[in-house]
C-alpha atoms as a PDB file:
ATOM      1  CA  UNK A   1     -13.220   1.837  18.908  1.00  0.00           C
ATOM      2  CA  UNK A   2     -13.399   3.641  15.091  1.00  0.00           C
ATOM      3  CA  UNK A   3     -11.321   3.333  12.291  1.00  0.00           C
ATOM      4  CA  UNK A   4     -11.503   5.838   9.363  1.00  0.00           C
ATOM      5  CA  UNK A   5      -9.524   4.866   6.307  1.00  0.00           C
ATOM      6  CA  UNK A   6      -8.737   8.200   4.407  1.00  0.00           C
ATOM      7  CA  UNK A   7      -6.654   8.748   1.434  1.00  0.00           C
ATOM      8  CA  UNK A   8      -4.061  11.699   0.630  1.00  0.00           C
ATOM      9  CA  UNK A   9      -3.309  13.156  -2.439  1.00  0.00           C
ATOM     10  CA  UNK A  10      -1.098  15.657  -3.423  1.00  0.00           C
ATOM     11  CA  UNK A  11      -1.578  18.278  -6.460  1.00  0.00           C
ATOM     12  CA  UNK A  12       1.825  16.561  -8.041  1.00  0.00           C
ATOM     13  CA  UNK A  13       0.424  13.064  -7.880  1.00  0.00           C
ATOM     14  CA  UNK A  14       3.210  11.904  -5.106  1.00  0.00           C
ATOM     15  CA  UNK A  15       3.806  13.899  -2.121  1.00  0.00           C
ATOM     16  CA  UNK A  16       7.771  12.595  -2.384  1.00  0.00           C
ATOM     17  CA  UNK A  17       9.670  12.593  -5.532  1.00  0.00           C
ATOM     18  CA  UNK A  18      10.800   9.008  -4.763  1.00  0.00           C
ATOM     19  CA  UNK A  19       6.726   7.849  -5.193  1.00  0.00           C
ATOM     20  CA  UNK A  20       7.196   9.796  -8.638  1.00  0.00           C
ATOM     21  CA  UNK A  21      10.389   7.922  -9.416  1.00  0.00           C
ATOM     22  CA  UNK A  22       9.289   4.616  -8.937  1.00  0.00           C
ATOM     23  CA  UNK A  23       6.078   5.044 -10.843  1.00  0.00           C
ATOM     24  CA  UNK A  24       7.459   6.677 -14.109  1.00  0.00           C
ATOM     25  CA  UNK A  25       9.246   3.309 -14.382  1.00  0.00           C
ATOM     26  CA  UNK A  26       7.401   1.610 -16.896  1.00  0.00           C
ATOM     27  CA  UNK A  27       7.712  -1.861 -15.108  1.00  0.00           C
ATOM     28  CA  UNK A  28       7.223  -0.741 -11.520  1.00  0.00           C
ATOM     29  CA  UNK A  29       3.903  -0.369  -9.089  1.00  0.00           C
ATOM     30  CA  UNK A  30       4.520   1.345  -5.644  1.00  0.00           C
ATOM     31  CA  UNK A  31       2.137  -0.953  -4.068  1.00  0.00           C
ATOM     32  CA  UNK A  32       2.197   0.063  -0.016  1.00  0.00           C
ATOM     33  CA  UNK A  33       3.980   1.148   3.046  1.00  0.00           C
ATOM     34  CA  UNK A  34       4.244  -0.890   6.095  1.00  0.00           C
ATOM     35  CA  UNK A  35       6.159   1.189   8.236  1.00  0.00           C
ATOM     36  CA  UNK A  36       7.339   5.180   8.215  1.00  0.00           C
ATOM     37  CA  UNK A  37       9.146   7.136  11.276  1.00  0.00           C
ATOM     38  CA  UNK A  38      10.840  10.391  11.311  1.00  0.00           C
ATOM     39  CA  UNK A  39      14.030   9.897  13.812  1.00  0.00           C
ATOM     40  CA  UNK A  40      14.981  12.915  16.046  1.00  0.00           C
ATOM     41  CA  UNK A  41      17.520  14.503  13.105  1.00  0.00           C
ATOM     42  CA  UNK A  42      14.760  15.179  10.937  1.00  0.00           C
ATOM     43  CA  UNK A  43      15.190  12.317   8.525  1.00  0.00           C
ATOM     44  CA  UNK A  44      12.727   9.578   7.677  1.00  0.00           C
ATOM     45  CA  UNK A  45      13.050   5.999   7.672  1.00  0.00           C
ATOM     46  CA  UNK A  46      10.155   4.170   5.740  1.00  0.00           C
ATOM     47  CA  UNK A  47       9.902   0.209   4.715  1.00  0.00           C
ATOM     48  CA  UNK A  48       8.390   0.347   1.172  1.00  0.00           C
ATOM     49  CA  UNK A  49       6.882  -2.834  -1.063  1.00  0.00           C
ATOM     50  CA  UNK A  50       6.768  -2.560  -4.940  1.00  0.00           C
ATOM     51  CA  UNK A  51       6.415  -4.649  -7.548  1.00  0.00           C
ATOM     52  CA  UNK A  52       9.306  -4.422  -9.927  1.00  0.00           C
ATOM     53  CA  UNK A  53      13.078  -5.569  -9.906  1.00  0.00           C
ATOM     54  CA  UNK A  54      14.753  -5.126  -6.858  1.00  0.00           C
ATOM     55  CA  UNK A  55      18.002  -4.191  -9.725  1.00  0.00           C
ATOM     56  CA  UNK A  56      15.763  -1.423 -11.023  1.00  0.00           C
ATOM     57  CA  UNK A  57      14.735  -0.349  -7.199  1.00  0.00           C
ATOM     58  CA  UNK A  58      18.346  -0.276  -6.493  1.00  0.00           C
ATOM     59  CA  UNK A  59      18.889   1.858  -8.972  1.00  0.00           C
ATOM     60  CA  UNK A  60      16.313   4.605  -8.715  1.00  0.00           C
ATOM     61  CA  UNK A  61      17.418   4.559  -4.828  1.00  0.00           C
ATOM     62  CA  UNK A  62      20.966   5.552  -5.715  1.00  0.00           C
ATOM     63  CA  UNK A  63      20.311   7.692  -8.010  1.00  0.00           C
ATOM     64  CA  UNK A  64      17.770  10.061  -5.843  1.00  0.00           C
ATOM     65  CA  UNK A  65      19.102  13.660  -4.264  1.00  0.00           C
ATOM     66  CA  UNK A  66      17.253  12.728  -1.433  1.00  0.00           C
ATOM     67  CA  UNK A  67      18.041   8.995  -0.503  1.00  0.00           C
ATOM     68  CA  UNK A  68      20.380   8.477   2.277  1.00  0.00           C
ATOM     69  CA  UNK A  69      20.424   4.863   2.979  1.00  0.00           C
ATOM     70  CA  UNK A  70      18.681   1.779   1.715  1.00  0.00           C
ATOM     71  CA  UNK A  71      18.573  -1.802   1.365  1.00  0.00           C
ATOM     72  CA  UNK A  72      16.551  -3.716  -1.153  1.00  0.00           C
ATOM     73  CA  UNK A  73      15.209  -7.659  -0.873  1.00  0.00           C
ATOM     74  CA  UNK A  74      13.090  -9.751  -2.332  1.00  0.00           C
ATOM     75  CA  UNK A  75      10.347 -11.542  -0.504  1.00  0.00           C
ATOM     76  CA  UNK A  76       7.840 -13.818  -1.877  1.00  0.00           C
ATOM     77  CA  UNK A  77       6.530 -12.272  -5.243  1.00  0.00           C
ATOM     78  CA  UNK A  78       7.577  -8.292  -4.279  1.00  0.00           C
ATOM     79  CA  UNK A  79      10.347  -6.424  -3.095  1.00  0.00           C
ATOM     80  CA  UNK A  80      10.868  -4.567  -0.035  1.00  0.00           C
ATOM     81  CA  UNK A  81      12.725  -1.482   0.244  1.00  0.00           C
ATOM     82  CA  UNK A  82      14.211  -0.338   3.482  1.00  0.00           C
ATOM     83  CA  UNK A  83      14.753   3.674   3.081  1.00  0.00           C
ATOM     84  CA  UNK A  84      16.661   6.313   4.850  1.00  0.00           C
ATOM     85  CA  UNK A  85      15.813   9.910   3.189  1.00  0.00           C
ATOM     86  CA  UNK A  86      15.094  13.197   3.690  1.00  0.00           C
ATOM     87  CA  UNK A  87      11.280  13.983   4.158  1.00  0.00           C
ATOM     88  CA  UNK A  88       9.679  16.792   2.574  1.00  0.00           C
ATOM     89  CA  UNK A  89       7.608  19.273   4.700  1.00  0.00           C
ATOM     90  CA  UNK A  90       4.391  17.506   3.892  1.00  0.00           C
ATOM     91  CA  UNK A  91       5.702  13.801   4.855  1.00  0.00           C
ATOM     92  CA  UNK A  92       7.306  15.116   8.142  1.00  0.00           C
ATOM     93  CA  UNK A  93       3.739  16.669   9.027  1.00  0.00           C
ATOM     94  CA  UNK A  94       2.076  13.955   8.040  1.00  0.00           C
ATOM     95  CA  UNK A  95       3.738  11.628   9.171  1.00  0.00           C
ATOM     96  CA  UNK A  96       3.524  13.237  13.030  1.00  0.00           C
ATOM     97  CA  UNK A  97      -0.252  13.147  12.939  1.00  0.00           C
ATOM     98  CA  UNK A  98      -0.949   9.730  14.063  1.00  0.00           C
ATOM     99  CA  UNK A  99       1.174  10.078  17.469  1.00  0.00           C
ATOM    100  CA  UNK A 100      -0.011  13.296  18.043  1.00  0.00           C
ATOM    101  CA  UNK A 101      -3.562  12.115  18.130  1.00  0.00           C
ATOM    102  CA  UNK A 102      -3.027   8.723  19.849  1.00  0.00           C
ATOM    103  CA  UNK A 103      -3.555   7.246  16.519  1.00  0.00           C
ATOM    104  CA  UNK A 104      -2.975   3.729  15.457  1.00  0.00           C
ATOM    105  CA  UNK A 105      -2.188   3.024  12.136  1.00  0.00           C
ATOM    106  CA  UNK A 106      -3.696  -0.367  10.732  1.00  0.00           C
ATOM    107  CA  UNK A 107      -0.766  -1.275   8.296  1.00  0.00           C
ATOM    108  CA  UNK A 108       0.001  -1.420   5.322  1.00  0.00           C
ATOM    109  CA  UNK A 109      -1.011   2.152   3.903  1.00  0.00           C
ATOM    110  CA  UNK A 110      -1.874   1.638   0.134  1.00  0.00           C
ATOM    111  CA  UNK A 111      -1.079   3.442  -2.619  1.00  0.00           C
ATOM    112  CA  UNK A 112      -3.358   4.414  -5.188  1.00  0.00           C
ATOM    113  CA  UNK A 113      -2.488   4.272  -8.892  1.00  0.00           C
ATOM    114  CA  UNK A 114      -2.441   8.253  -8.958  1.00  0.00           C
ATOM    115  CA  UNK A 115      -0.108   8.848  -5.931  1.00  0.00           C
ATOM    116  CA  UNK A 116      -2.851   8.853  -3.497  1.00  0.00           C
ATOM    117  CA  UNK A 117      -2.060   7.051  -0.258  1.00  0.00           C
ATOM    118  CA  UNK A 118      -4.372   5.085   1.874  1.00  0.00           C
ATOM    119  CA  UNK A 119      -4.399   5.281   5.851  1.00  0.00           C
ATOM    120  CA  UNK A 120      -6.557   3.438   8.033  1.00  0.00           C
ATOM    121  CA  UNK A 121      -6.700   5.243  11.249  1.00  0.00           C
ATOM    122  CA  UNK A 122      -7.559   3.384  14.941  1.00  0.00           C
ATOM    123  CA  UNK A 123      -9.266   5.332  17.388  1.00  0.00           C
ATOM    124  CA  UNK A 124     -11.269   7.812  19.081  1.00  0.00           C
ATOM    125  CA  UNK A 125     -14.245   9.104  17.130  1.00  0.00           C
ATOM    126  CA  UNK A 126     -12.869  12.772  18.931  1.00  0.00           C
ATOM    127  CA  UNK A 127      -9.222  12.171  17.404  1.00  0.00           C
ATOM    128  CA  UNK A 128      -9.827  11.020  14.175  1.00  0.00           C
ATOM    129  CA  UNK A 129     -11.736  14.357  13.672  1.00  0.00           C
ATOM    130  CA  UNK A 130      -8.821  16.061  15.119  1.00  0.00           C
ATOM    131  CA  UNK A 131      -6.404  14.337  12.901  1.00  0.00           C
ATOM    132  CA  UNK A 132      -8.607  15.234   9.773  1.00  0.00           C
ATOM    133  CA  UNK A 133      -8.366  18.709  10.787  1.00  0.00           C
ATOM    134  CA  UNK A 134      -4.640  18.871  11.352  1.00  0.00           C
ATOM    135  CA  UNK A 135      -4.031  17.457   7.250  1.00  0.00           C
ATOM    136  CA  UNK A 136      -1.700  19.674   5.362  1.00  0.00           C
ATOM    137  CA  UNK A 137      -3.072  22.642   3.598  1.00  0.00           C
ATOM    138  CA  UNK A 138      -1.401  21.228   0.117  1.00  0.00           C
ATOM    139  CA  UNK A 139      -2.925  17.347   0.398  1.00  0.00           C
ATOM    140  CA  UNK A 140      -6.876  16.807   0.053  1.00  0.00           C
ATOM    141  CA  UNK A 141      -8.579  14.178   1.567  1.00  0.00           C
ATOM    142  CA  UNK A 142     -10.982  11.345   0.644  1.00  0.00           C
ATOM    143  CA  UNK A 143     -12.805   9.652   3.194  1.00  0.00           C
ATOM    144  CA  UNK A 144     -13.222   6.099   1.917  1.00  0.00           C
ATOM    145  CA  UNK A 145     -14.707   3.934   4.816  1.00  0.00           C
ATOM    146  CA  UNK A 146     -15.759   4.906   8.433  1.00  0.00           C
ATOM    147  CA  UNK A 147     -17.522   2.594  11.407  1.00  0.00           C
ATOM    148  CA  UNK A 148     -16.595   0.161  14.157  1.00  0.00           C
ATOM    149  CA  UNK A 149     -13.447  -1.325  13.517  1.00  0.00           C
ATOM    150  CA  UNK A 150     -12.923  -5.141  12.868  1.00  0.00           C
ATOM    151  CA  UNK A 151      -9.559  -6.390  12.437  1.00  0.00           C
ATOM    152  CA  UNK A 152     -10.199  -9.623  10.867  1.00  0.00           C
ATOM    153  CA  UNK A 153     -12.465  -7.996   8.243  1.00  0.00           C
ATOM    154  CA  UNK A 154     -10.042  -5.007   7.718  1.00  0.00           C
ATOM    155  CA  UNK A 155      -7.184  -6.546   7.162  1.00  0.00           C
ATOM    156  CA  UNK A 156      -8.440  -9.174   4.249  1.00  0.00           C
ATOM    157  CA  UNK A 157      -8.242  -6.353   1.582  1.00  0.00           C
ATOM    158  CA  UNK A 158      -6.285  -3.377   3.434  1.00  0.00           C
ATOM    159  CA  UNK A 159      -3.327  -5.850   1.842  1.00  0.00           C
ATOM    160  CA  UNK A 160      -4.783  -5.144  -1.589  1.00  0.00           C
ATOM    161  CA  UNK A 161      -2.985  -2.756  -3.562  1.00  0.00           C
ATOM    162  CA  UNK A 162      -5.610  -0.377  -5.666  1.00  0.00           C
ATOM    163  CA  UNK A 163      -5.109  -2.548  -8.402  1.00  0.00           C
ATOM    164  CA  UNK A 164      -5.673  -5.056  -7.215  1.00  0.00           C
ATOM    165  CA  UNK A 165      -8.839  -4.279  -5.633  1.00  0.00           C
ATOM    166  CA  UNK A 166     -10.381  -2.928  -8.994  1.00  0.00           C
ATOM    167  CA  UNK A 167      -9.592  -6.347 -10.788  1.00  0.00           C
ATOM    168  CA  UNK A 168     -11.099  -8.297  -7.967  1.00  0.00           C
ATOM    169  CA  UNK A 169     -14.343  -6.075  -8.015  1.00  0.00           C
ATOM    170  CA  UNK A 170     -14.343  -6.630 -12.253  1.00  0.00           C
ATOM    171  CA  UNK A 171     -13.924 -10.243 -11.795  1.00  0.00           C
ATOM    172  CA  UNK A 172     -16.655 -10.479  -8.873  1.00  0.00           C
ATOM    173  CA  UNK A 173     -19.104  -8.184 -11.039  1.00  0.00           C
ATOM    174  CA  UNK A 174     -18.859 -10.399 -14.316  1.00  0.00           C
ATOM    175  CA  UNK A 175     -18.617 -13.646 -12.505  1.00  0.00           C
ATOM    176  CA  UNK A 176     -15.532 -15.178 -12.289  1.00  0.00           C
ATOM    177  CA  UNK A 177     -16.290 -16.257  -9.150  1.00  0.00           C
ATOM    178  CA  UNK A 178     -19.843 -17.992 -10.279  1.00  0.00           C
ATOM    179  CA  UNK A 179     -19.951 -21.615 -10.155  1.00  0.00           C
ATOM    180  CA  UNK A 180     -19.829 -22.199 -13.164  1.00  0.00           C
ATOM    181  CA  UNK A 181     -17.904 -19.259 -14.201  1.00  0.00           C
ATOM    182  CA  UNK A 182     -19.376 -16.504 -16.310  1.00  0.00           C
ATOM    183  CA  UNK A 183     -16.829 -14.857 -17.790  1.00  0.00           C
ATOM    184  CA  UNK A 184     -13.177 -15.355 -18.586  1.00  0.00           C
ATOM    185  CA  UNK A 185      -9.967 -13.599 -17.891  1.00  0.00           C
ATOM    186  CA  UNK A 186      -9.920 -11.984 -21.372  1.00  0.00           C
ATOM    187  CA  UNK A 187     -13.281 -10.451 -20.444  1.00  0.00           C
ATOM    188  CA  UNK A 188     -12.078  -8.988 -17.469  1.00  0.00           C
ATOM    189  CA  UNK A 189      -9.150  -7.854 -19.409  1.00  0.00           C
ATOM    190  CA  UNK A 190     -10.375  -6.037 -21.934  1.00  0.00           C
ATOM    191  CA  UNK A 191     -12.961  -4.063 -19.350  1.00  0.00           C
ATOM    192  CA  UNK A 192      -9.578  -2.832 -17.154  1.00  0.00           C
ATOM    193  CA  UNK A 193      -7.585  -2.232 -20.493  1.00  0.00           C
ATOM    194  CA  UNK A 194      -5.162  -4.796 -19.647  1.00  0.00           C
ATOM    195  CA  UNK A 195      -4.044  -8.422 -20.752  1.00  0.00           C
ATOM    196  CA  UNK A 196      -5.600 -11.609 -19.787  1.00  0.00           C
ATOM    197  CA  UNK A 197      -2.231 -12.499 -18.619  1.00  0.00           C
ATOM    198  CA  UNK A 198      -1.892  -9.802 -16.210  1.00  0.00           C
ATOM    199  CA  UNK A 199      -5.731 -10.745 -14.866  1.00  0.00           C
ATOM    200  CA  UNK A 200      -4.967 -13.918 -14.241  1.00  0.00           C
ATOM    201  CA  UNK A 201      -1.828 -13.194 -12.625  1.00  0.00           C
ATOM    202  CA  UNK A 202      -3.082 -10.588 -10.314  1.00  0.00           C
ATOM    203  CA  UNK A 203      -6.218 -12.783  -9.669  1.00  0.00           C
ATOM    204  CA  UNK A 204      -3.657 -15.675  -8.105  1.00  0.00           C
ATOM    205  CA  UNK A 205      -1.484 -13.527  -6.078  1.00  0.00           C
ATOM    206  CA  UNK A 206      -4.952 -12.197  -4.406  1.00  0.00           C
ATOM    207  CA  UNK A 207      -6.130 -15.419  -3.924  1.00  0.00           C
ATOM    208  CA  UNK A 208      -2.931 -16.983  -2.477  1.00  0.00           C
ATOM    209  CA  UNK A 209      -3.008 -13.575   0.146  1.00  0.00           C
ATOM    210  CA  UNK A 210      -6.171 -13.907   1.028  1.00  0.00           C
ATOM    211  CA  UNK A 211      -6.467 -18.067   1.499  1.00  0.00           C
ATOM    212  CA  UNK A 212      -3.125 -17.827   3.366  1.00  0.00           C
ATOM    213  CA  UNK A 213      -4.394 -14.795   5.683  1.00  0.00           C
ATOM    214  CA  UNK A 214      -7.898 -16.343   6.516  1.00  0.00           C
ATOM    215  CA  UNK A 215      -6.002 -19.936   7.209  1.00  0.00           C
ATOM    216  CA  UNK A 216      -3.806 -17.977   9.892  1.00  0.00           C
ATOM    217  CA  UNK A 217      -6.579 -16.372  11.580  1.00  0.00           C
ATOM    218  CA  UNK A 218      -8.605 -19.083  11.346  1.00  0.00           C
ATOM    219  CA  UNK A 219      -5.995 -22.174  12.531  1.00  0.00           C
ATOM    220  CA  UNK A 220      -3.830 -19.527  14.383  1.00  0.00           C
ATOM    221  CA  UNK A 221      -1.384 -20.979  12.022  1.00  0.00           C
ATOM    222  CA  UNK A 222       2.131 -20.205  12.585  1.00  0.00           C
ATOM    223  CA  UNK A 223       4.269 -20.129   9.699  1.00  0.00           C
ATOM    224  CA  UNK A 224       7.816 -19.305   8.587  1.00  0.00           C
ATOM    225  CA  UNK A 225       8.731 -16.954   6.061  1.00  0.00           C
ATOM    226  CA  UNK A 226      11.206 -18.067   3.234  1.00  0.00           C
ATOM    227  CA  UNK A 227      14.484 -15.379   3.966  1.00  0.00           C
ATOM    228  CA  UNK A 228      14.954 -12.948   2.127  1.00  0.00           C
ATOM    229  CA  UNK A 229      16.935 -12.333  -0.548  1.00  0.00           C
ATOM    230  CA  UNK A 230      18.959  -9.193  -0.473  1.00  0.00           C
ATOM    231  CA  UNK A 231      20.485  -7.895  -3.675  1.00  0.00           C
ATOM    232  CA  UNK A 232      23.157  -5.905  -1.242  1.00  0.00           C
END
C-alpha cells in the first residue's frame, strides 16, 4: 500500500474565500481540516481547526456570503469549526477526487502558511497517479513525500501544522533537543522572526501532541476527551 502526501495551491493563496478570511485576521492560523464532504445538493460540509478565538471565528462565519451553517467549540488549546457552505468549483472537484479513485485520505489535511493544503493520499500506486492527473487546471501541485505507507510514523507529524513543523526542524537543527541544550528559545526565535514566547509555546503544544499520541499507540491507551465547549 502507497501513500503520497501532495500539497495544493491556488494562484489566490486560498482556494475558498473563507481560508482567506480567517488568515487576514491578524490573530488567527487556519491550522487543518479533519473532515470535508460535498452532500447531494451541492453544498459542502467541512470540520475546520484554527487557532484563534472561537468569538472572532464566529464572527468571520456570519459574516461570509457563502456560509450556510456553523457551529464553533473549543477543544483543548484550538477551536473547531463545524461548516455548512457553498463550495467553489475547485473545492467541489477536489474534493470528489479521493472517492473517485478509491482514495483514502490520512487525516488531518494541513494547511500551509500560504494557503497551500496538505493531503496525504492511501492507495494504489495506479490511483494515486490517476488522482494527480485529475487535479484542477487552476491548483499546482507539490509532491512532498512518497513510499510505503506507515501509519504510526505518518501520523506523529501529519498533526503538525506548517508552523509548527518549521519551529520543530529550527529547534532540532540548533539543538534544543541536545542534552545539554545548545541553544535557547530566543535563538530559535530570532532565526523564524518570531518571539521567544511564541517558540516556547509552540514547542509545548508539539511536545504534549506528540508524547500523548506515542503513549496511545504505544499503551493502547484509552482516554477521554474534556467536552467541548461551544460558544453557540
Amino acid at each position: 500500500m502507497q501513500y503520497a502526501t501532495i500539497t495544493y495551491r491556488h494562484p489566490n493563496g486560498w482556494p475558498q474565500s473563507l481560508g482567506n478570511a480567517f488568515a487576514a485576521h491578524d490573530d488567527m492560523v487556519p491550522v487543518a481540516l479533519h473532515s470535508s464532504h460535498l452532500l447531494e445538493d451541492g453544498t459542502a460540509v467541512m470540520l475546520y481547526e484554527l487557532e484563534g478565538d472561537p468569538a472572532d471565528v464566529s464572527e468571520i462565519l456570519s459574516e461570509s456570503q457563502i456560509t450556510m451553517d456553523y457551529r464553533v467549540t473549543q477543544h483543548r488549546d484550538c477551536t473547531i469549526a463545524y461548516i455548512h457552505y457553498n463550495p467553489t468549483t475547485t473545492v467541489k472537484q477536489l474534493t470528489r477526487i479521493p472517492r473517485r479513485n478509491g482514495l483514502i485520505i490520512d487525516k488531518p489535511m494541513m494547511f500551509h502558511e500560504d494557503g497551500g493544503l496538505e493531503i496525504t493520499f492511501i492507495g494504489l500506486r495506479a490511483n494515486i497517479k490517476q488522482a494527480l492527473e485529475e487535479t484542477p487546471s487552476i491548483l499546482t501541485t507539490t509532491i512532498e513525500r512518497i513510499g510505503e505507507y506507515e501509519p504510526s510514523i505518518q501520523k506523529l507529524f501529519t498533526k503538525l501544522s506548517d508552523r509548527q513543523r518549521e519551529i520543530l526542524r529550527t529547534a532540532h537543527k540548533l539543538g534544543y533537543y541536545q542534552q545539554p541544550r545548545e541553544t535557547t528559545c530566543q535563538e530559535i526565535a530570532s532565526e523564524l522572526d518570531c518571539t521567544a514566547a511564541n517558540v516556547g509555546d509552540v514547542l509545548r503544544r508539539i511536545e504534549n501532541s506528540l508524547i500523548d499520541e506515542i503513549v496511545r499507540t504505544a499503551f493502547d491507551t484509552k482516554y477521554e476527551d474534556p467536552p467541548m465547549r461551544s460558544v453557540w
